[in-house]
PDB file of N, CA and C in Angstrom:
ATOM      1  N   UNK A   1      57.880-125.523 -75.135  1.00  0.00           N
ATOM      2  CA  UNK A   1      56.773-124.896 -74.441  1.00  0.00           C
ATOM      3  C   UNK A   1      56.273-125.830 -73.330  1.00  0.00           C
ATOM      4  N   UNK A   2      55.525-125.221 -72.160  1.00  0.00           N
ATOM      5  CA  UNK A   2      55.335-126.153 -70.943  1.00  0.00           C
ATOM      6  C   UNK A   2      54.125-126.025 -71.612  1.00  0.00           C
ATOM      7  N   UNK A   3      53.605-127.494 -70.816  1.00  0.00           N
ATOM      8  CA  UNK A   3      52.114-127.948 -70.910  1.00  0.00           C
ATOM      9  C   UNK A   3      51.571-127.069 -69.630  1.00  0.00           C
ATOM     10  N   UNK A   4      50.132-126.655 -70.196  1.00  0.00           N
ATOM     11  CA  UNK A   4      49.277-126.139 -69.503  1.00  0.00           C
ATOM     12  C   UNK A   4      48.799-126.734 -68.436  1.00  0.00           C
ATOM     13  N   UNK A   5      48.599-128.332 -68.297  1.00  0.00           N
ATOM     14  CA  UNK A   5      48.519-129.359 -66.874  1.00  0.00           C
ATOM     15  C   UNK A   5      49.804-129.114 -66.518  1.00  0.00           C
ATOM     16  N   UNK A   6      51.196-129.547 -66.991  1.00  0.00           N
ATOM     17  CA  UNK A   6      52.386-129.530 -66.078  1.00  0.00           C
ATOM     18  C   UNK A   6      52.410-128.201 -65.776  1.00  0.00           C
ATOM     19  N   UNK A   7      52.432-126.934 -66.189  1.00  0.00           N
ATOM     20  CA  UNK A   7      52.801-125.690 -65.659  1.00  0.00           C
ATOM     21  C   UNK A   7      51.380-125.980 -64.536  1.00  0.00           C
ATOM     22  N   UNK A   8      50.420-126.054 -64.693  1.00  0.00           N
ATOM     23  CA  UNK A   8      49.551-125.739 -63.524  1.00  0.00           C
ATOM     24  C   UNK A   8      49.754-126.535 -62.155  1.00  0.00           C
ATOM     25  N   UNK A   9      49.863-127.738 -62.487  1.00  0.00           N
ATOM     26  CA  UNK A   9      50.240-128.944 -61.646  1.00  0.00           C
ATOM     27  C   UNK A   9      51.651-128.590 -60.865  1.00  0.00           C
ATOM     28  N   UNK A  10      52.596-128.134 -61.634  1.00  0.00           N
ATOM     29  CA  UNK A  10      53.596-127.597 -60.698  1.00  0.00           C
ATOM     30  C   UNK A  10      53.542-126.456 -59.938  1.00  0.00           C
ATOM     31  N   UNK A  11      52.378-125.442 -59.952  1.00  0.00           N
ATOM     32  CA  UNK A  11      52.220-123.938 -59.414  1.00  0.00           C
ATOM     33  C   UNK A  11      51.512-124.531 -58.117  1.00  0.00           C
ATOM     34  N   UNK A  12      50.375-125.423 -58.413  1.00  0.00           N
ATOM     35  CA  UNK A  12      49.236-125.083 -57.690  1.00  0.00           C
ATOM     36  C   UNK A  12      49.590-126.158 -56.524  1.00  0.00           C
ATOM     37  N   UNK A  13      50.805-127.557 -56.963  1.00  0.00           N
ATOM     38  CA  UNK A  13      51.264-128.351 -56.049  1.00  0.00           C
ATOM     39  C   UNK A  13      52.700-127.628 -54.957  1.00  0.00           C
ATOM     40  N   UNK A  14      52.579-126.858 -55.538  1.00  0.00           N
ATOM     41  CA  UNK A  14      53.947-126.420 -54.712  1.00  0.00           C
ATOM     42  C   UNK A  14      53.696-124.934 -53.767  1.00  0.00           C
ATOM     43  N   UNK A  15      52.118-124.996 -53.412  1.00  0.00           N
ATOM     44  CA  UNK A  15      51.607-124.242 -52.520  1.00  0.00           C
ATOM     45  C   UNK A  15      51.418-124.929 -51.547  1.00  0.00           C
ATOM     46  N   UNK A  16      50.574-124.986 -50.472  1.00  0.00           N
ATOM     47  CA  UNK A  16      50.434-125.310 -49.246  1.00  0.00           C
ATOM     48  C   UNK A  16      49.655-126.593 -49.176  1.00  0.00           C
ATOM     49  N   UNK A  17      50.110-128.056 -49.210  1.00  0.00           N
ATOM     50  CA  UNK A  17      49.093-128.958 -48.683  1.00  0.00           C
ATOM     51  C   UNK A  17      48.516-129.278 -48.011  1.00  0.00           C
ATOM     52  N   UNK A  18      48.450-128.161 -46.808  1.00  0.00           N
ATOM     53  CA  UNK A  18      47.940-128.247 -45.441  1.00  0.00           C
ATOM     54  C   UNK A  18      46.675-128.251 -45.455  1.00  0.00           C
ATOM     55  N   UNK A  19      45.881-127.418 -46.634  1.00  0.00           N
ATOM     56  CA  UNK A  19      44.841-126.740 -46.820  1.00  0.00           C
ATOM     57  C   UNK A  19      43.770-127.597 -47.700  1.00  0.00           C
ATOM     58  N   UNK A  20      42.912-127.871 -47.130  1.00  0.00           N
ATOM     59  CA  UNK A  20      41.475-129.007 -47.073  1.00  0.00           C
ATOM     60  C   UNK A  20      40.730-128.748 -48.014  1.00  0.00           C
ATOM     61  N   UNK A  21      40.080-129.069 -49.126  1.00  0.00           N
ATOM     62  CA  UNK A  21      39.249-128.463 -49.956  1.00  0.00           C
ATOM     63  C   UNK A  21      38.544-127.468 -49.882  1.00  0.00           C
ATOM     64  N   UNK A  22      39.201-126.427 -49.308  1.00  0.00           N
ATOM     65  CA  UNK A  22      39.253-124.968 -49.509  1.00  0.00           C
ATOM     66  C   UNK A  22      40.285-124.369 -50.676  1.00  0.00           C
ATOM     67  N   UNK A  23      41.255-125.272 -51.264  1.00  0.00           N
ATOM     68  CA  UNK A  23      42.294-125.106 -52.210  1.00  0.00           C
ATOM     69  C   UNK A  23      41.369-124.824 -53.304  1.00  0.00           C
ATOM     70  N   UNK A  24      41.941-124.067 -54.029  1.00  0.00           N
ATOM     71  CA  UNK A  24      41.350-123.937 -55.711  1.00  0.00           C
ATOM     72  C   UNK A  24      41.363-124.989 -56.415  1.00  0.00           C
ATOM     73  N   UNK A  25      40.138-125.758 -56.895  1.00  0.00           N
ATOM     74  CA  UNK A  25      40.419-127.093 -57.810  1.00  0.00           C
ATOM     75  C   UNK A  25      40.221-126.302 -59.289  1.00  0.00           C
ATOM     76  N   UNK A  26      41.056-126.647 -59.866  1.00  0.00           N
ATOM     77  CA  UNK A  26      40.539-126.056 -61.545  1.00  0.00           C
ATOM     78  C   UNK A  26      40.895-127.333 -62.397  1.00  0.00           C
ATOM     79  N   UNK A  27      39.728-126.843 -63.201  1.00  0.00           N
ATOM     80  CA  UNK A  27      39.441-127.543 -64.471  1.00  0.00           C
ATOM     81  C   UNK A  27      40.511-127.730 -65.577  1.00  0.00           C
ATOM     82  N   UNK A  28      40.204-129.270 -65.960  1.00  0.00           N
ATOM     83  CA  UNK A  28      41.156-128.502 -67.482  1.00  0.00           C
ATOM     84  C   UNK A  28      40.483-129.633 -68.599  1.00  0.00           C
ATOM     85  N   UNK A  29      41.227-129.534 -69.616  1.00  0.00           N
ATOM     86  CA  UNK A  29      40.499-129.886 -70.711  1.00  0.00           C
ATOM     87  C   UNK A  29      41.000-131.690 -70.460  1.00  0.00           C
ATOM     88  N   UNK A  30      39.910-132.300 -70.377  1.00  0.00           N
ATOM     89  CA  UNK A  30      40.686-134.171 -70.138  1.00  0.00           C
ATOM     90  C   UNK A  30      42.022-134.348 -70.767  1.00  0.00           C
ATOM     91  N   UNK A  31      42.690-134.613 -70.058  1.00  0.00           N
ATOM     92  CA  UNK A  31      44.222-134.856 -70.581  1.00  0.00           C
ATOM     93  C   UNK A  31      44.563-136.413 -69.838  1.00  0.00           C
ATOM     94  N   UNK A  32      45.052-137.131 -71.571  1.00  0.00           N
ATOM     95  CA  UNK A  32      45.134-138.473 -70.902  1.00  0.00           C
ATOM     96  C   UNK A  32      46.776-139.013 -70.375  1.00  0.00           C
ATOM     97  N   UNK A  33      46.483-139.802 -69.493  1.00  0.00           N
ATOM     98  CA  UNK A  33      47.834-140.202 -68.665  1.00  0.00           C
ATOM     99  C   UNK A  33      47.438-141.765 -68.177  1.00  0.00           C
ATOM    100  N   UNK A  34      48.330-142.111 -67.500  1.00  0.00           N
ATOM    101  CA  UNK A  34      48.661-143.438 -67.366  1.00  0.00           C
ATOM    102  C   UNK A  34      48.631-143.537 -65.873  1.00  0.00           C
ATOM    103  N   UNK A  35      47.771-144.633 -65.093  1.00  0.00           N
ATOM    104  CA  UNK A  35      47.701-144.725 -63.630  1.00  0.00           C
ATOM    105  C   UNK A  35      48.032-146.311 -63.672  1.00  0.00           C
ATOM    106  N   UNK A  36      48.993-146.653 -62.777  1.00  0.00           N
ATOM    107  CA  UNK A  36      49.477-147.606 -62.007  1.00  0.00           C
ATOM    108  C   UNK A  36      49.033-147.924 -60.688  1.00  0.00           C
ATOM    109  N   UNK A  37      48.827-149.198 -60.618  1.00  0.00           N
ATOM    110  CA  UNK A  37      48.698-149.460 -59.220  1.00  0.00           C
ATOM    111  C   UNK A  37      49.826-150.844 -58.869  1.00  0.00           C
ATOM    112  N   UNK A  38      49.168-150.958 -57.369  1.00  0.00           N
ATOM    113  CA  UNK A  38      50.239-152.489 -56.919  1.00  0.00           C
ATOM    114  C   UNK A  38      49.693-153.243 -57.577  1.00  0.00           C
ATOM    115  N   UNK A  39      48.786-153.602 -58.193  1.00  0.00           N
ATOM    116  CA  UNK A  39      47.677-155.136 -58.930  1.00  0.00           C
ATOM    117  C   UNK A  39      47.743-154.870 -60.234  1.00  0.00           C
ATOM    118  N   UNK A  40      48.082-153.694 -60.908  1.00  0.00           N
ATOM    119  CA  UNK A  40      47.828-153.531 -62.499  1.00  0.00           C
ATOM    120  C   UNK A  40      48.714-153.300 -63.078  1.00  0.00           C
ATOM    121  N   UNK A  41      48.824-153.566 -64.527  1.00  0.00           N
ATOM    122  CA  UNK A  41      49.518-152.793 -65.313  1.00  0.00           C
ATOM    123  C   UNK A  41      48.709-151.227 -65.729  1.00  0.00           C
ATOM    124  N   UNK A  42      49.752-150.934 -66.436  1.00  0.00           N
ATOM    125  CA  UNK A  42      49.086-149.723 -66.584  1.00  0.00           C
ATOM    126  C   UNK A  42      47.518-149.147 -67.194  1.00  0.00           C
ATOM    127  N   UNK A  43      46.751-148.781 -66.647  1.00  0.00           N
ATOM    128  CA  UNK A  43      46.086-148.474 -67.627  1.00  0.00           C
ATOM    129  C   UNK A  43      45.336-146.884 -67.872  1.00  0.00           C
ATOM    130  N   UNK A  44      44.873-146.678 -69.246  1.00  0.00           N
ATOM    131  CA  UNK A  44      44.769-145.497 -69.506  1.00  0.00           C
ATOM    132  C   UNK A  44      43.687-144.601 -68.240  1.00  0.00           C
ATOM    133  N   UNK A  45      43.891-142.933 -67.901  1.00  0.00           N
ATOM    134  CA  UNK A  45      42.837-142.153 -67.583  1.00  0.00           C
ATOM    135  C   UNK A  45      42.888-141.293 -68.366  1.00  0.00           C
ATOM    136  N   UNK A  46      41.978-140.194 -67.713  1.00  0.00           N
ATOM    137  CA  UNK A  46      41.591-138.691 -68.128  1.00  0.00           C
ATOM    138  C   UNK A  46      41.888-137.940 -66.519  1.00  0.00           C
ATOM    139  N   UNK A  47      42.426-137.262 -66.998  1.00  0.00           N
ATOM    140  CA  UNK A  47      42.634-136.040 -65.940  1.00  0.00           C
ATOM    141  C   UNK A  47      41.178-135.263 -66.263  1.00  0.00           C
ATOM    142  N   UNK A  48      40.890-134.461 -65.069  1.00  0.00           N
ATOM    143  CA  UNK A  48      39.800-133.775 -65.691  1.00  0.00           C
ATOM    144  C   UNK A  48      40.244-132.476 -64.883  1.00  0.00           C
ATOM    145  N   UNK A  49      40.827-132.675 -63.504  1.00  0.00           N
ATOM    146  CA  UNK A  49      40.845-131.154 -62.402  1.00  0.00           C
ATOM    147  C   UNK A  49      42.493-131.754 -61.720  1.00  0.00           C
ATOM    148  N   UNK A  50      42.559-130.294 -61.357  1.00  0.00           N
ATOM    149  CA  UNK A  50      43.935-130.167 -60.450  1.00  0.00           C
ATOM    150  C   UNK A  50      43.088-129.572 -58.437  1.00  0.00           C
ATOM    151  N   UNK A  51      44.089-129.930 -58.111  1.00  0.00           N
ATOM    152  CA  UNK A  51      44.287-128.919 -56.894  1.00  0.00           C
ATOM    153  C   UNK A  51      45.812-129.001 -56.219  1.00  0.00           C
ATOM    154  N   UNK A  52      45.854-128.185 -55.406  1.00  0.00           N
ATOM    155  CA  UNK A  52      47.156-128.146 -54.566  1.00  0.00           C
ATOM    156  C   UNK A  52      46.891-129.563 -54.045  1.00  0.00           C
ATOM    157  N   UNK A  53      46.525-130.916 -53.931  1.00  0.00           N
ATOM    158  CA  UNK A  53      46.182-131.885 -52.776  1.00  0.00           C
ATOM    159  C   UNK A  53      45.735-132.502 -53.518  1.00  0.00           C
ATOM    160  N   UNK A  54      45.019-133.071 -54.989  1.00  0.00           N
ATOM    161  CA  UNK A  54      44.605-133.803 -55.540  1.00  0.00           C
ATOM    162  C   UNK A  54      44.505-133.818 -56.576  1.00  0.00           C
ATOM    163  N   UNK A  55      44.065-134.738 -57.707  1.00  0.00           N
ATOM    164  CA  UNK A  55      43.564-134.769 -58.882  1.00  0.00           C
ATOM    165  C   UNK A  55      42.094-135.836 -59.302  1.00  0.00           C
ATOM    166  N   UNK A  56      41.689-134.983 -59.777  1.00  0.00           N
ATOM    167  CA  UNK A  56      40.427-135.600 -60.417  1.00  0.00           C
ATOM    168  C   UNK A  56      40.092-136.609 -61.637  1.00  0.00           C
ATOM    169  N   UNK A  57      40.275-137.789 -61.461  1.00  0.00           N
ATOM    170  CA  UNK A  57      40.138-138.938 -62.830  1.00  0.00           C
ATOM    171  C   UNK A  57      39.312-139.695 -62.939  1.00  0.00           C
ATOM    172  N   UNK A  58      38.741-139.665 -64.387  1.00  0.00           N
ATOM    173  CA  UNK A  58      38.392-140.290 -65.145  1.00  0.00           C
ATOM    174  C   UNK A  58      38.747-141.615 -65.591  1.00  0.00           C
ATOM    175  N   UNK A  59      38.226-142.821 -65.011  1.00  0.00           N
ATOM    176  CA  UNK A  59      38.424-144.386 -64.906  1.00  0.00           C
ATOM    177  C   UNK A  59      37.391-145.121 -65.440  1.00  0.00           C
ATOM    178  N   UNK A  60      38.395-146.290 -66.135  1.00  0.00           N
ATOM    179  CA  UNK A  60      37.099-147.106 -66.630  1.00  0.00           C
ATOM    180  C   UNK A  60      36.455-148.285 -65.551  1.00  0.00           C
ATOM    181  N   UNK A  61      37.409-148.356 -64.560  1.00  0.00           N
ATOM    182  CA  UNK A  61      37.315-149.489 -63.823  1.00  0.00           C
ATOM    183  C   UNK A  61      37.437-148.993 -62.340  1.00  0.00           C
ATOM    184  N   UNK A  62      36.742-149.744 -61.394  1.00  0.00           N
ATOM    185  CA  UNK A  62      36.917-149.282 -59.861  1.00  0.00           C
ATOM    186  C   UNK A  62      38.428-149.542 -58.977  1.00  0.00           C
ATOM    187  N   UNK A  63      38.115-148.288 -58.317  1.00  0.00           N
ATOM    188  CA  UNK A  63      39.809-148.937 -57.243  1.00  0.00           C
ATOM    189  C   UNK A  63      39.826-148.511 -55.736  1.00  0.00           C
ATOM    190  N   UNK A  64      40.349-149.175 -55.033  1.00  0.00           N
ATOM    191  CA  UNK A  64      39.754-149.367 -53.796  1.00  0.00           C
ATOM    192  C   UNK A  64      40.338-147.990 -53.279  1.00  0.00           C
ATOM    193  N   UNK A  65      39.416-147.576 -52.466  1.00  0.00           N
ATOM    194  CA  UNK A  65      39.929-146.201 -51.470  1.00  0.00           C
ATOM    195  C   UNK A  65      41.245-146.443 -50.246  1.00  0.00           C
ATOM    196  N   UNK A  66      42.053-145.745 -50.713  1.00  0.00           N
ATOM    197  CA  UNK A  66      43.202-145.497 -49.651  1.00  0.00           C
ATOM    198  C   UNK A  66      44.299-146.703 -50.594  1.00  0.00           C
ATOM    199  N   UNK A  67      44.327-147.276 -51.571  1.00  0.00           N
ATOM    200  CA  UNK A  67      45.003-147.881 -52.504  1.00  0.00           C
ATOM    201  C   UNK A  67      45.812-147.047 -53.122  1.00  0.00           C
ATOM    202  N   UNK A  68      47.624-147.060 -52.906  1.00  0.00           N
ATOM    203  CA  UNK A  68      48.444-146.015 -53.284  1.00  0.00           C
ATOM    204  C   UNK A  68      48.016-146.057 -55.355  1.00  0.00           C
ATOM    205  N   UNK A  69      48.998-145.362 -55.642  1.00  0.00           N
ATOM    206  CA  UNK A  69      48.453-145.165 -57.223  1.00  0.00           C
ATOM    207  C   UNK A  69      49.775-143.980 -57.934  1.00  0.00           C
ATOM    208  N   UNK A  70      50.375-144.504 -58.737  1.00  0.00           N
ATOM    209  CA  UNK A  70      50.683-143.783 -59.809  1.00  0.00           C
ATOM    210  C   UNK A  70      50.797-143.177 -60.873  1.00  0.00           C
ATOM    211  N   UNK A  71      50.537-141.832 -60.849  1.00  0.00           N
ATOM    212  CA  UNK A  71      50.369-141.178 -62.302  1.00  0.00           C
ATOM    213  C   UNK A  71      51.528-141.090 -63.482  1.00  0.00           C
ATOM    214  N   UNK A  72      51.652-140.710 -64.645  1.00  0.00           N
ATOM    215  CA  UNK A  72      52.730-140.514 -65.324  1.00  0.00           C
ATOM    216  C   UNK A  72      51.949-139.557 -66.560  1.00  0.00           C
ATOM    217  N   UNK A  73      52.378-138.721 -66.333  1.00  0.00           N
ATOM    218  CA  UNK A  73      51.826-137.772 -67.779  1.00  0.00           C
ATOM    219  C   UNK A  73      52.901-136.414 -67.708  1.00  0.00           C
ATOM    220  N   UNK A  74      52.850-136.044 -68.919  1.00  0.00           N
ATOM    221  CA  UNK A  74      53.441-134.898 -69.328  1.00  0.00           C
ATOM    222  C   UNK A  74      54.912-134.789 -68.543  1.00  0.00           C
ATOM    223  N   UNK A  75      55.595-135.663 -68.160  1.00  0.00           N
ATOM    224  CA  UNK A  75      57.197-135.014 -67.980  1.00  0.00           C
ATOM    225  C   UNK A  75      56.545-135.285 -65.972  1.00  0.00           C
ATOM    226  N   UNK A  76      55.593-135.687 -65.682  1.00  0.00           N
ATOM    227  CA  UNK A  76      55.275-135.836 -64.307  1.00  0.00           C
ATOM    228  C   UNK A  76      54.632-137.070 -63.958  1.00  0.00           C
ATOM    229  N   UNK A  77      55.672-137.408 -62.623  1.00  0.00           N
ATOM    230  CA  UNK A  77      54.872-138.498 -61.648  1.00  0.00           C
ATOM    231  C   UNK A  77      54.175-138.168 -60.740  1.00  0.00           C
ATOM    232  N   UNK A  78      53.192-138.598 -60.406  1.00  0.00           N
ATOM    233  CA  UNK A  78      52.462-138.160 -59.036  1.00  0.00           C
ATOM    234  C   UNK A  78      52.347-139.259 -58.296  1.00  0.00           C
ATOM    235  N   UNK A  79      52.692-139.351 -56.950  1.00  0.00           N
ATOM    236  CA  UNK A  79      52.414-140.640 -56.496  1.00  0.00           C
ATOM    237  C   UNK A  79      51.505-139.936 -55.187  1.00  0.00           C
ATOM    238  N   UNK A  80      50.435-140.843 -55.012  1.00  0.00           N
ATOM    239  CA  UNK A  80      49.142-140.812 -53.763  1.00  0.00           C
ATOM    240  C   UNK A  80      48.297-141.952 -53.606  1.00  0.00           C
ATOM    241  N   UNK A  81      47.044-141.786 -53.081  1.00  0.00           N
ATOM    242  CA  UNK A  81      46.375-142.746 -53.086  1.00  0.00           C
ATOM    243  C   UNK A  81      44.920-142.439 -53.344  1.00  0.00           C
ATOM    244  N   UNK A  82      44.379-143.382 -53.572  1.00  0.00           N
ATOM    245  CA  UNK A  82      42.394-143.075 -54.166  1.00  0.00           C
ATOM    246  C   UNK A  82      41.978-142.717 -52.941  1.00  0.00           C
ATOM    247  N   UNK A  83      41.248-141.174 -53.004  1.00  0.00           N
ATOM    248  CA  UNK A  83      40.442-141.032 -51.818  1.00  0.00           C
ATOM    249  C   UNK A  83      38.775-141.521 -51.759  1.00  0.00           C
ATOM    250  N   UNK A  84      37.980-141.324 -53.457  1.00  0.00           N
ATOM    251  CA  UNK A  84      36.754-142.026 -53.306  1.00  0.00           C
ATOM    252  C   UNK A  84      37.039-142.267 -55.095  1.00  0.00           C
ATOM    253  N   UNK A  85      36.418-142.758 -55.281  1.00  0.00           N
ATOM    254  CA  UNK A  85      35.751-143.896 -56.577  1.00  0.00           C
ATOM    255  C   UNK A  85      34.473-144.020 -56.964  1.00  0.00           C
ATOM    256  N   UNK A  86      33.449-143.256 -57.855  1.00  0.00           N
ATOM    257  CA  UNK A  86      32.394-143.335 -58.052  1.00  0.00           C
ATOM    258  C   UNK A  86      31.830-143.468 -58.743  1.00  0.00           C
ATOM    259  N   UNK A  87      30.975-144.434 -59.039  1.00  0.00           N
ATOM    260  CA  UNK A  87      30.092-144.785 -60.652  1.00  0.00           C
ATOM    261  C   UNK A  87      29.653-144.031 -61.129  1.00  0.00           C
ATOM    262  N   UNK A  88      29.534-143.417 -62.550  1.00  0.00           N
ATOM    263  CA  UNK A  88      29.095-142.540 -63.204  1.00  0.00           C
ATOM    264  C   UNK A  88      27.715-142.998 -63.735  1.00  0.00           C
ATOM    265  N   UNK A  89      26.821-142.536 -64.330  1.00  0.00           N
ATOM    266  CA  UNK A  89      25.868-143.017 -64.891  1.00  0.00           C
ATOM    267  C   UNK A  89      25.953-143.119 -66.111  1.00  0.00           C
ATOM    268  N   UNK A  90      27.068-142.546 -66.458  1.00  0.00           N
ATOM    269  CA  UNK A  90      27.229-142.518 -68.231  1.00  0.00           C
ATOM    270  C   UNK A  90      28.259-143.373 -68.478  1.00  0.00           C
ATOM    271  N   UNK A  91      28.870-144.180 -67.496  1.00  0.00           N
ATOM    272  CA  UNK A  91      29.741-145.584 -67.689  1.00  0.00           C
ATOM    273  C   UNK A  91      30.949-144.773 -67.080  1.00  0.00           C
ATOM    274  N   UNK A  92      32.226-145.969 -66.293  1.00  0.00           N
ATOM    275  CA  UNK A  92      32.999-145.445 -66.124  1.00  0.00           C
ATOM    276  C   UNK A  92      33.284-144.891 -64.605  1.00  0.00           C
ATOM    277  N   UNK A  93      34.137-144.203 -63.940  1.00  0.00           N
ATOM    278  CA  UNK A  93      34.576-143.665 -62.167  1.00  0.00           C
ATOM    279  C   UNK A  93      34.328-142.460 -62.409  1.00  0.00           C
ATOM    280  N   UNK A  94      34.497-141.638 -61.351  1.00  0.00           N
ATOM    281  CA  UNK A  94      35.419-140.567 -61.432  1.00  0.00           C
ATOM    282  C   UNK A  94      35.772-140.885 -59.974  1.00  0.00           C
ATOM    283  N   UNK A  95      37.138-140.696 -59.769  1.00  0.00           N
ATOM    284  CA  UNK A  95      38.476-140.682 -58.834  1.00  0.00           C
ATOM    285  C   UNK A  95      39.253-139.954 -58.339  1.00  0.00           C
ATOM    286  N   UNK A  96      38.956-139.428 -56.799  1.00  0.00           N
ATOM    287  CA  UNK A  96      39.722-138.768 -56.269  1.00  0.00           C
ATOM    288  C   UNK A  96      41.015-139.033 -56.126  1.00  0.00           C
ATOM    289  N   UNK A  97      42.017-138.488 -56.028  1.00  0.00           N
ATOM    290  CA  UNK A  97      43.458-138.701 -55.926  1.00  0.00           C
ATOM    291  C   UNK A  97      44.065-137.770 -54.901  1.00  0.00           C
ATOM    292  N   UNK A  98      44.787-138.045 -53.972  1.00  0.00           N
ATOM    293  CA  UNK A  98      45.480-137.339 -53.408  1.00  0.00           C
ATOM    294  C   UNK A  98      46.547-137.402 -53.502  1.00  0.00           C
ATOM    295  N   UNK A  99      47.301-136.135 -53.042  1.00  0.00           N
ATOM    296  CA  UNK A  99      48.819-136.417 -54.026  1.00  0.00           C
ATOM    297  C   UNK A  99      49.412-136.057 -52.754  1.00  0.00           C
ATOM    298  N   UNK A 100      50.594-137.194 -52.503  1.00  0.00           N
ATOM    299  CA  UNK A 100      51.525-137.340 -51.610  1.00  0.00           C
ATOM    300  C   UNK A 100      53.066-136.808 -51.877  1.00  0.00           C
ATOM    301  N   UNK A 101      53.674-137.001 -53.786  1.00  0.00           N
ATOM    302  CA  UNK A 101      54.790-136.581 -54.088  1.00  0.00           C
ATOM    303  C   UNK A 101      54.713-136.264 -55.216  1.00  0.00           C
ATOM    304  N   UNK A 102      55.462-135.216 -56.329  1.00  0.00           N
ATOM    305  CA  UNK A 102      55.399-134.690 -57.078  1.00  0.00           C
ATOM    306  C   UNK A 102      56.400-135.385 -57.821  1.00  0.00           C
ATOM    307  N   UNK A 103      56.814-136.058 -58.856  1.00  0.00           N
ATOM    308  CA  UNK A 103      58.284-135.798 -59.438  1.00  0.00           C
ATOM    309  C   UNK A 103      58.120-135.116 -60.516  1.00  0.00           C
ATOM    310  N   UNK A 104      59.252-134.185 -61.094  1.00  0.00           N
ATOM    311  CA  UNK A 104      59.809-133.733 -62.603  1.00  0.00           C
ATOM    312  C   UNK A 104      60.325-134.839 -63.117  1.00  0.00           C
ATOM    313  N   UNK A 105      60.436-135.213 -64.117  1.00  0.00           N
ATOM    314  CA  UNK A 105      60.924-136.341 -64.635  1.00  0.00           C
ATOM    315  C   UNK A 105      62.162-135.455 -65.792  1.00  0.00           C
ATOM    316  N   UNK A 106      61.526-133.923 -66.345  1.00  0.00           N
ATOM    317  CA  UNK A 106      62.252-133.811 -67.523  1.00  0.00           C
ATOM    318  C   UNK A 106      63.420-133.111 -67.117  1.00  0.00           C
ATOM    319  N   UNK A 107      64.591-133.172 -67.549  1.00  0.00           N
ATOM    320  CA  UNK A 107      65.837-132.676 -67.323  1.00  0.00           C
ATOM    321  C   UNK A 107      65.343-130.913 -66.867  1.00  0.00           C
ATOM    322  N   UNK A 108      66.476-130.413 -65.861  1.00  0.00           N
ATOM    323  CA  UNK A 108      66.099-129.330 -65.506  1.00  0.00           C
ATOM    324  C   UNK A 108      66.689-128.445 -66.831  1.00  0.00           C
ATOM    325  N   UNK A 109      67.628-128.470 -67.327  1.00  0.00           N
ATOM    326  CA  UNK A 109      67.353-127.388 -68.988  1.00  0.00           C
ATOM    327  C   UNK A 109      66.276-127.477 -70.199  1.00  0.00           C
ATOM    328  N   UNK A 110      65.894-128.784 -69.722  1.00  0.00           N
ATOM    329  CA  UNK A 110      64.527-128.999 -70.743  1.00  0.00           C
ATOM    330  C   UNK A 110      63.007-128.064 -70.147  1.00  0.00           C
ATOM    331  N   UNK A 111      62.976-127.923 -69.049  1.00  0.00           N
ATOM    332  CA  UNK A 111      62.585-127.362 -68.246  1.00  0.00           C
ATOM    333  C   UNK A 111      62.239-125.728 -68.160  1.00  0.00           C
ATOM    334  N   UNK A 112      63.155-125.683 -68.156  1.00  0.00           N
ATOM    335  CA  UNK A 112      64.143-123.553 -67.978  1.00  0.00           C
ATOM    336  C   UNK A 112      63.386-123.144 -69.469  1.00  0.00           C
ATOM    337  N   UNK A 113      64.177-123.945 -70.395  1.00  0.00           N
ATOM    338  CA  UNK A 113      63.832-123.743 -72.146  1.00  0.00           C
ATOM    339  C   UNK A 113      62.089-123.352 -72.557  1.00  0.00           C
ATOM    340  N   UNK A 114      61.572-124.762 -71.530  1.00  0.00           N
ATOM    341  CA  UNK A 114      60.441-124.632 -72.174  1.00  0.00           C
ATOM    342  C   UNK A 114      59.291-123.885 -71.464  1.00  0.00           C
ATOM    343  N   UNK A 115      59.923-123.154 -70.602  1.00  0.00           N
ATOM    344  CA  UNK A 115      58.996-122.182 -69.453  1.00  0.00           C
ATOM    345  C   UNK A 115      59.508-120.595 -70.190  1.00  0.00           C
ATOM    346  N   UNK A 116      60.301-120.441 -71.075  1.00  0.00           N
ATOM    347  CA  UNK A 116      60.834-119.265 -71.978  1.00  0.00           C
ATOM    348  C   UNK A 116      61.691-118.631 -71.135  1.00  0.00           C
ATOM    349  N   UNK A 117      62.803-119.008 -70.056  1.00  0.00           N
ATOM    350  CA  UNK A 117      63.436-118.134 -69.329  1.00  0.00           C
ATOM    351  C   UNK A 117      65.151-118.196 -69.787  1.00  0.00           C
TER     352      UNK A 117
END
């Protein structure tokens, strides 16, 4: 079965990136994944939103704007960079992401299988 972030993340990224936060951002339930940078090892987020052009995370620690960044969750890489970084009051970022490249990571019959086709 596809994940509900990877099936969405692949629909809503493979529409038009031309289009400025006028894109549909949707919600989803925090889903945790792994962000990389050039200075870190990995460390844990929360996904919280999609769009065709970005993602929305949940950080424990600050990261500089326009600093490339890699995701890894569910069978997907995302590679982009931090567009803003903002202190929460309840501890913690939340982190814009813009997304520059998509990868599939999982074999394309693993794929086919688990989309029911």
């Amino acid at each position: 079965m596809v994940h509900p972030f990877r099936q969405l993340t692949l629909s809503l990224v493979s529409k038009s990136a031309s289009e400025r936060r006028s894109e549909v951002r949707s919600r989803i339930e925090p889903l945790a994944a792994r962000l990389t940078d050039l200075n870190r090892e990995r460390v844990p987020v929360a996904i919280l939103n999609v769009s065709s052009c970005g993602l929305g995370l949940k950080v424990d620690e600050p990261f500089a704007i326009n600093f490339p960044v890699l995701i890894e969750c569910d069978g997907l890489l995302v590679v982009g960079n931090v567009r803003h970084c903002i202190k929460c009051s309840r501890g913690g970022y939340v982190l814009g992401m813009r997304i520059h490249k998509l990868v599939d990571t999982e074999p394309e019959g693993e794929s086919a299988r688990g989309a029911g086709r």
